[in-house]
Each structure stands twice: as C-alpha cells, then as structure tokens.
C-alpha atoms as a PDB file:
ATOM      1  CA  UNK A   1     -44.524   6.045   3.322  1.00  0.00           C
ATOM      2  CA  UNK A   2     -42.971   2.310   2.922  1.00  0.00           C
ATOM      3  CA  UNK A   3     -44.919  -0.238   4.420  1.00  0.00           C
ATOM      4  CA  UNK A   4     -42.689  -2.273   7.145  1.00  0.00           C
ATOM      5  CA  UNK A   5     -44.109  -5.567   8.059  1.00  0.00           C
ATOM      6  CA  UNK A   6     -41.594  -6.045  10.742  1.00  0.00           C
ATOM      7  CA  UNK A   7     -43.339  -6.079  14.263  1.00  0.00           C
ATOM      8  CA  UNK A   8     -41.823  -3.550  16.494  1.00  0.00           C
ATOM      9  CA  UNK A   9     -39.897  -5.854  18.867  1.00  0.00           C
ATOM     10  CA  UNK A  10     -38.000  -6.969  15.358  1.00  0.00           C
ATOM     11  CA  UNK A  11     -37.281  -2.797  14.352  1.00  0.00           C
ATOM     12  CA  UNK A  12     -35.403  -2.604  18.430  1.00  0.00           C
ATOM     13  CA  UNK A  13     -33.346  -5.288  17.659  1.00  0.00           C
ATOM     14  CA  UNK A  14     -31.573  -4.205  14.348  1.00  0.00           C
ATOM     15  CA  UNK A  15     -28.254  -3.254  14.074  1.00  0.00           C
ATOM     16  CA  UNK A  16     -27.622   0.245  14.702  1.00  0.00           C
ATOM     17  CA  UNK A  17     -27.002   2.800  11.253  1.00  0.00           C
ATOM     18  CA  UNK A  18     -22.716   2.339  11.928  1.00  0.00           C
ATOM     19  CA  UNK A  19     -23.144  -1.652  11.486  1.00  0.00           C
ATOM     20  CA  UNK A  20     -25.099  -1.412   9.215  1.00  0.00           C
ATOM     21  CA  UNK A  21     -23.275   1.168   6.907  1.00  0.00           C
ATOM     22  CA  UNK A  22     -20.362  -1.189   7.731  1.00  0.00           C
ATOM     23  CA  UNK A  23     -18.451   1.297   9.987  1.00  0.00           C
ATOM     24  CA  UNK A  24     -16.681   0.194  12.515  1.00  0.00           C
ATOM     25  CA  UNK A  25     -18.030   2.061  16.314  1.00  0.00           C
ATOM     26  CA  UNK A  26     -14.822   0.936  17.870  1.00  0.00           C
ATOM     27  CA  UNK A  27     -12.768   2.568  15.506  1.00  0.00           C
ATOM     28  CA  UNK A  28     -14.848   5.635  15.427  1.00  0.00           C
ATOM     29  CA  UNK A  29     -14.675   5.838  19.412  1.00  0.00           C
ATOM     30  CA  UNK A  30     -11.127   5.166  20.001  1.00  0.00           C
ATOM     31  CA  UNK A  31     -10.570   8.726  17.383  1.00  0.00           C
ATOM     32  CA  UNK A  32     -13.045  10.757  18.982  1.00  0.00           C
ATOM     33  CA  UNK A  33     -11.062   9.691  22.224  1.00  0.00           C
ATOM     34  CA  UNK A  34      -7.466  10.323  20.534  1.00  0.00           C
ATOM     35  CA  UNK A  35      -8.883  13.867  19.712  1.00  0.00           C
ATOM     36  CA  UNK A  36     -10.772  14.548  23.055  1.00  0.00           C
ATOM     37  CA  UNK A  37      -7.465  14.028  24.780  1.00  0.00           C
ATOM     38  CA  UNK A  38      -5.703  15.964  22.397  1.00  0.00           C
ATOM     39  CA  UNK A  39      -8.058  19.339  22.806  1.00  0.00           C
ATOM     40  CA  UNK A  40      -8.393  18.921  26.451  1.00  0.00           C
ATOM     41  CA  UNK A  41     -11.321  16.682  26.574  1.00  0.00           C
ATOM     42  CA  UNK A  42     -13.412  18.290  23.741  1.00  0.00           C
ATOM     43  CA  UNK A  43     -14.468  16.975  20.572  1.00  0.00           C
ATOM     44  CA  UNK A  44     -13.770  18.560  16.997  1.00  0.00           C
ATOM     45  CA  UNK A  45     -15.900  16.298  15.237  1.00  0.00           C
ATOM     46  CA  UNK A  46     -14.448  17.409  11.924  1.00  0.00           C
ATOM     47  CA  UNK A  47     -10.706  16.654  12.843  1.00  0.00           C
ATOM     48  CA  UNK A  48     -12.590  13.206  13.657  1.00  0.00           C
ATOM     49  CA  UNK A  49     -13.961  12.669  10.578  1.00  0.00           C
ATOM     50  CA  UNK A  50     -10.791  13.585   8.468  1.00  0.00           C
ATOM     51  CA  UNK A  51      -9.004  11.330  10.408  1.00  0.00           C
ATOM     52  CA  UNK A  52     -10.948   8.550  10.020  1.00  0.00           C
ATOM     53  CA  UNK A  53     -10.902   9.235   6.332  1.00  0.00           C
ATOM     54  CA  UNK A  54      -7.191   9.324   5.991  1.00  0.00           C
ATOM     55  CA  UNK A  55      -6.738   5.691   7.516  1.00  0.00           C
ATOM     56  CA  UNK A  56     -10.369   4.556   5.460  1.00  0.00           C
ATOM     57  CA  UNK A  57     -10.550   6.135   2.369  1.00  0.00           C
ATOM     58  CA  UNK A  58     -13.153   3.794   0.959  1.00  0.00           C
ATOM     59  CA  UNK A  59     -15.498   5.449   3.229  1.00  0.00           C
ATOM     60  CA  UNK A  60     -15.475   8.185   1.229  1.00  0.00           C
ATOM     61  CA  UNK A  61     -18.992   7.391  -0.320  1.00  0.00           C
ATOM     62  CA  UNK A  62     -20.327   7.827   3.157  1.00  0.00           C
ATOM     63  CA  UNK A  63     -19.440  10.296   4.434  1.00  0.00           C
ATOM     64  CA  UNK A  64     -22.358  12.190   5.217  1.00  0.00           C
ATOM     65  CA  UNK A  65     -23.730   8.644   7.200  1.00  0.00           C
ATOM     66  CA  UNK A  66     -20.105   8.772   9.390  1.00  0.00           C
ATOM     67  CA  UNK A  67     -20.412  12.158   9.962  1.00  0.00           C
ATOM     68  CA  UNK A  68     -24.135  11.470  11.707  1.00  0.00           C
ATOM     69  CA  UNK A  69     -22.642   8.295  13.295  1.00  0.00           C
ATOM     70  CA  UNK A  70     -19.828  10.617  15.157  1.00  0.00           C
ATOM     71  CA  UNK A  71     -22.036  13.382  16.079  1.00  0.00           C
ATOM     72  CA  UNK A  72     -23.694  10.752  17.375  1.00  0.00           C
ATOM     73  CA  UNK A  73     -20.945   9.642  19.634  1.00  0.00           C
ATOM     74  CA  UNK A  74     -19.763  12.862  20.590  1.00  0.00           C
ATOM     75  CA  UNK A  75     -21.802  13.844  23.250  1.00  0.00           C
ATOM     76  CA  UNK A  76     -21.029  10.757  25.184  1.00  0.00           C
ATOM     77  CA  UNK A  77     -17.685  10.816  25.018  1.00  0.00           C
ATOM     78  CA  UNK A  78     -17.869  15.384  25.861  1.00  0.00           C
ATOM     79  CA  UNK A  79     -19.779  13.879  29.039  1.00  0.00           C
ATOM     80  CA  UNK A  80     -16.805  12.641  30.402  1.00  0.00           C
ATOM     81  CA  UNK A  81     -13.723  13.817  32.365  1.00  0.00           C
ATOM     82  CA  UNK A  82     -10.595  14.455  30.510  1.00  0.00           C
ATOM     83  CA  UNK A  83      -8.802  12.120  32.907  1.00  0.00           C
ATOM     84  CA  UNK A  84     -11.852   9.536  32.181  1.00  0.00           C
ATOM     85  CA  UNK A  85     -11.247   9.756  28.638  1.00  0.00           C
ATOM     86  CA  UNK A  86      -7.694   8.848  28.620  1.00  0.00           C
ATOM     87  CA  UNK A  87      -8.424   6.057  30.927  1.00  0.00           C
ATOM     88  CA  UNK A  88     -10.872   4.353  28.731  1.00  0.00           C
ATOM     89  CA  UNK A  89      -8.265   4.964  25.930  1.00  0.00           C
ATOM     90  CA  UNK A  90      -5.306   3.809  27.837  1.00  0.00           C
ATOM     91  CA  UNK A  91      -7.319   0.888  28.690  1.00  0.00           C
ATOM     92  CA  UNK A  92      -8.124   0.249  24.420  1.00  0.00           C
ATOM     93  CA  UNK A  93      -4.449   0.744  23.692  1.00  0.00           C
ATOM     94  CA  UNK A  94      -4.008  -1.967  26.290  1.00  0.00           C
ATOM     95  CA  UNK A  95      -6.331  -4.445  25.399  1.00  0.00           C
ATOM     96  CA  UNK A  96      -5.471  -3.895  22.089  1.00  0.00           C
ATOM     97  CA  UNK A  97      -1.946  -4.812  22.936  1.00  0.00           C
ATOM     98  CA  UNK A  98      -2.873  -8.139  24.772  1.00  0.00           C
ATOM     99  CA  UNK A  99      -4.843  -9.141  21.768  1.00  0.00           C
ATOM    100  CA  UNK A 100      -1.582  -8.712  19.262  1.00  0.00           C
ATOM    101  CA  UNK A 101       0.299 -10.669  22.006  1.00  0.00           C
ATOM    102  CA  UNK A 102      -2.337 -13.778  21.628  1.00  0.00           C
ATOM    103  CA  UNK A 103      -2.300 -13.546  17.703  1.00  0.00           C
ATOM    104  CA  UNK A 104       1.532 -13.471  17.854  1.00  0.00           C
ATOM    105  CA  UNK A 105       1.782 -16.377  20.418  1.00  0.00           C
ATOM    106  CA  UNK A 106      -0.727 -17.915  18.277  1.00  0.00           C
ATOM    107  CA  UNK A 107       1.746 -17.895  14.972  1.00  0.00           C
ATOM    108  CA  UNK A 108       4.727 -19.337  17.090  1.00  0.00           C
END
C-alpha cells in the first residue's frame, strides 16, 4: 500500500477522477441527457460512450476510466423525470447559445 502524506482534508478537496483524466463532465452530461431523452428518459450507457468517442477519439486510451466516469453519472441523471431531463438540456442548448452570441459580439 502507497504511503499518502496528504492529510485527509487535502484527499476531499482533489479534483474528481473526470478532471483529472482530463474529461470533460459537461460534455459527458449533456450526452447522457441527449440519449436519456432519446430512449424515453433511460440511459444506454454504451450508446453514451460510443458517442462520446466518435466526437473525441483521443480518448480512446481511456476508455475504461470514461466508461466508470458515465456509470457514474447515470444514476443521477435515471433519477430524473423525462420532462426534467429535457429541461436541463434545453436549458444547456440555451446557455450554450448565449455564450456563442458573446464570443461572436466579442469578434465584431
């Protein structure tokens, strides 16, 4: 067993196996939402996965770590309402929307 000489209030406050792996949670969420919605507000973790490898390939090397970091998210997102589900993701496309318009206004 490693020694860790980090004090347990330290081990709480680091970042979480997807930041650290370099995946990107947001990402990862707004798929599992896209395919809740899409299978009447149930999860197929693997169509997840393969679609998160199509638009990252480089993830590749990790996949068993994304695969762990999505059936980690799954049950959350399982917990909610169909109709809750595409709220939030309404609400992503949205935001995601206002934040091109800035960038855009930004470049003017």
């Amino acid at each position: 067993m490693p020694f860790d000489s980090k004090p347990p209030e330290e081990k709480k406050s680091m970042p979480s196996a997807s930041s650290r792996a370099g995946f990107d949670s947001l990402l990862i969420r707004r798929y599992i939402l896209i395919n809740a919605t899409e299978h009447g507000g149930t999860v197929q973790p693997k169509s997840v996965l393969g679609m998160i490898l199509a638009e990252k390939p480089e993830l590749r090397n990790e996949v068993l770590q994304l695969k762990g970091e999505i059936e980690r998210m799954v049950p959350d997102i399982n917990r909610l309402s169909l109709n809750e589900q595409r709220r939030e993701l309404q609400n992503r496309r949205e935001r995601a929307c206002q934040t091109l318009s800035l960038a855009e206004k930004a470049l003017l």
